[in-house]
C-alpha atoms as a PDB file:
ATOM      1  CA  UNK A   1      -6.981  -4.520  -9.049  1.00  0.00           C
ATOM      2  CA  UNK A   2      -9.803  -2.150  -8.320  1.00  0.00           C
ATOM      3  CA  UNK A   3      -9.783   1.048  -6.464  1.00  0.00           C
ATOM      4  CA  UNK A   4     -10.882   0.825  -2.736  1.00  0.00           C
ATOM      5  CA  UNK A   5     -13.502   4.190  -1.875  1.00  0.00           C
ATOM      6  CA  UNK A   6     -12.702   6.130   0.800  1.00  0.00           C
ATOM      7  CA  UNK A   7     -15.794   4.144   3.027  1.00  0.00           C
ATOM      8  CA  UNK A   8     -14.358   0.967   2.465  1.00  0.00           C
ATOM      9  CA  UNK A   9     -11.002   1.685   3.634  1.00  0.00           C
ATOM     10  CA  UNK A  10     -12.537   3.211   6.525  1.00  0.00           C
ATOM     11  CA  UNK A  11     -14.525  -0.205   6.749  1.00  0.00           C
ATOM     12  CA  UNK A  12     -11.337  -1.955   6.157  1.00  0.00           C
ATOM     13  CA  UNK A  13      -9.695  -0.347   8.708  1.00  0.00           C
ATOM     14  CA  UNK A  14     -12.554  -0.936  11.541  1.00  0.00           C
ATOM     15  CA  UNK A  15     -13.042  -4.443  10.685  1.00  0.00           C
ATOM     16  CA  UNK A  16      -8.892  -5.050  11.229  1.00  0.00           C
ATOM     17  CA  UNK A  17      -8.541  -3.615  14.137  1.00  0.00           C
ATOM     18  CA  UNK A  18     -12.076  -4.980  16.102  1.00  0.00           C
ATOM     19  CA  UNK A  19     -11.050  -7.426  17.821  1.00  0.00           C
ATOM     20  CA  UNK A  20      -7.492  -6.490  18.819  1.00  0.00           C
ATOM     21  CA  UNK A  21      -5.230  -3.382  18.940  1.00  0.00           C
ATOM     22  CA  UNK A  22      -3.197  -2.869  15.724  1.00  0.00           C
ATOM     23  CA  UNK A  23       0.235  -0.646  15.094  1.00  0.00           C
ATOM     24  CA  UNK A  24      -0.214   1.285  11.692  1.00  0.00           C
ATOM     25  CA  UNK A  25       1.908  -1.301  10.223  1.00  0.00           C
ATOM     26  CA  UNK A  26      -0.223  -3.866  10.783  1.00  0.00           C
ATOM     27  CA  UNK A  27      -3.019  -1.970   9.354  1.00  0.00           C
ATOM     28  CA  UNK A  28      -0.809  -1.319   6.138  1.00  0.00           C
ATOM     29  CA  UNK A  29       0.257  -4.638   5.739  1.00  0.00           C
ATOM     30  CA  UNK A  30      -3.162  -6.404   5.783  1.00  0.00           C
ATOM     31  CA  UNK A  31      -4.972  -4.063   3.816  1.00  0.00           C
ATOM     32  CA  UNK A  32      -2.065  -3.196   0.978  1.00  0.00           C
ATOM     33  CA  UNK A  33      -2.280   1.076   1.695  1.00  0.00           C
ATOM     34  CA  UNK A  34       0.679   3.383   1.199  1.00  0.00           C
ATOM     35  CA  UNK A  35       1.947   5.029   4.681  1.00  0.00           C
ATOM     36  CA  UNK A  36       0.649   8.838   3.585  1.00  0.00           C
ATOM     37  CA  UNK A  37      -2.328   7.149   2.865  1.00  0.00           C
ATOM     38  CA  UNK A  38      -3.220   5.040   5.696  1.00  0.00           C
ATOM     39  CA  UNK A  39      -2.027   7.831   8.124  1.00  0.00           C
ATOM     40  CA  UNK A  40      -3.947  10.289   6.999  1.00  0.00           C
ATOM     41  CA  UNK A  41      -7.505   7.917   7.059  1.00  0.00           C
ATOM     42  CA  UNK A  42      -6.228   6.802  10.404  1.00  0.00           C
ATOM     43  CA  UNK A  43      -6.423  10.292  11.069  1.00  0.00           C
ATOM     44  CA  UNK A  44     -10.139  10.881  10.152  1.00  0.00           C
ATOM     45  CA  UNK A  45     -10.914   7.791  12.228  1.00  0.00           C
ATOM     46  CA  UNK A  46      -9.102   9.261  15.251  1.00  0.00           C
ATOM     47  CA  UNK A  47     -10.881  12.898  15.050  1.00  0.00           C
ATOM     48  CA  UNK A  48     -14.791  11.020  14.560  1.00  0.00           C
ATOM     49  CA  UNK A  49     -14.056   8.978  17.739  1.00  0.00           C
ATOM     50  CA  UNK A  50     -14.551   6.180  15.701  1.00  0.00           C
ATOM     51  CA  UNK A  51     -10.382   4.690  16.808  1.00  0.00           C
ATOM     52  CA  UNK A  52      -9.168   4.898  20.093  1.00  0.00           C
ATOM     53  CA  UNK A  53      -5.262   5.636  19.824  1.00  0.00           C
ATOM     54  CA  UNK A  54      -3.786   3.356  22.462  1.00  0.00           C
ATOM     55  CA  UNK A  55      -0.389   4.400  23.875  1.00  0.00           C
ATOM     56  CA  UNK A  56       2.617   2.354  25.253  1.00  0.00           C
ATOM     57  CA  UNK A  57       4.948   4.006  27.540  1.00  0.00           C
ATOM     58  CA  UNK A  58       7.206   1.183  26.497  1.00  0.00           C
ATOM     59  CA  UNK A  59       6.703   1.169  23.067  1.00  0.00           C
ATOM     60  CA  UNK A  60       7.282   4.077  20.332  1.00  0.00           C
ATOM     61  CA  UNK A  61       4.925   3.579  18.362  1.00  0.00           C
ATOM     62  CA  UNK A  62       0.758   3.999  19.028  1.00  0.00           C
ATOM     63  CA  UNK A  63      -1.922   1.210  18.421  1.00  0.00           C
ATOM     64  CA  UNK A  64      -5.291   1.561  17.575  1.00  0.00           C
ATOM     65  CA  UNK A  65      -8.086  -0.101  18.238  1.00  0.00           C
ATOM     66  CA  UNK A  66     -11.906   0.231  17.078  1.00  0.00           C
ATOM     67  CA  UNK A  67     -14.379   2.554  19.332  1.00  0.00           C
ATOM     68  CA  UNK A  68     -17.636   1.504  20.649  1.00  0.00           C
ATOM     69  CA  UNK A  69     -18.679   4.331  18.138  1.00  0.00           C
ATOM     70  CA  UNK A  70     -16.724   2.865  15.285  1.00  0.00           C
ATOM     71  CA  UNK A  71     -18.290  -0.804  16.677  1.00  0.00           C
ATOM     72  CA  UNK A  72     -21.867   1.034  15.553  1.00  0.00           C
ATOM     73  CA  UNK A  73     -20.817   2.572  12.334  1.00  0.00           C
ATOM     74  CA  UNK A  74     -19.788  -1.315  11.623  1.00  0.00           C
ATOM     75  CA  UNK A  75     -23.450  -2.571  12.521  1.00  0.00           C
ATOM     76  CA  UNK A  76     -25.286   0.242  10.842  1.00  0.00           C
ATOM     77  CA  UNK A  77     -22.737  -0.126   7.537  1.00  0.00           C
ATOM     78  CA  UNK A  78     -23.229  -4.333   7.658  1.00  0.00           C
ATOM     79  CA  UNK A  79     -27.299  -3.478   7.921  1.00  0.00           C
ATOM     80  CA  UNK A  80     -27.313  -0.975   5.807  1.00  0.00           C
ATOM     81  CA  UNK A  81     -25.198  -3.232   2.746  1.00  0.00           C
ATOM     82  CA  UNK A  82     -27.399  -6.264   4.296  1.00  0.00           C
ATOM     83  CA  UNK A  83     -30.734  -4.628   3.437  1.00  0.00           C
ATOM     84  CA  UNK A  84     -29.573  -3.124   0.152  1.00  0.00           C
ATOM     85  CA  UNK A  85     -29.104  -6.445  -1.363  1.00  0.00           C
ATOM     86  CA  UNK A  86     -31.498  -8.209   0.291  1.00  0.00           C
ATOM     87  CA  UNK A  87     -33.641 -10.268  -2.950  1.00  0.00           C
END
């Protein structure tokens, strides 16, 4: 198993929780991080507006969910790995 850089856990992260709101365990579970781990890149995320923490009075635990910001870094990371190994 190789190592995962911090950008493509970021990546990782954005891409699983696009299209619907995911609870950090969730996010652990498809994408095989520790909790310390996860939480803290969650974290980053959070503070570069790139996740939008989604609160449920009903719930205790927070969901997150991909920014229109994060949507871009997406695009510009897919064009940007897209271009790069164009032949």
């Amino acid at each position: 198993m190789t190592r995962r850089t911090k950008y493509e856990i970021w990546v990782a992260i954005l891409e699983v929780c696009l299209n619907s709101p995911k609870h950090q365990s969730g996010i652990l579970r498809e994408l095989s991080l520790k909790t310390n781990h996860a939480k803290q890149e969650i974290e980053y995320l959070l503070h570069r507006n790139l996740l939008n923490e989604i609160l449920n009075k009903d719930d205790k635990w927070s969901s997150y969910q991909t920014s229109l910001k994060g949507k871009k870094a997406l695009n510009h990371f897919y064009r940007l790995i897209t271009n790069f190994f164009k032949p």
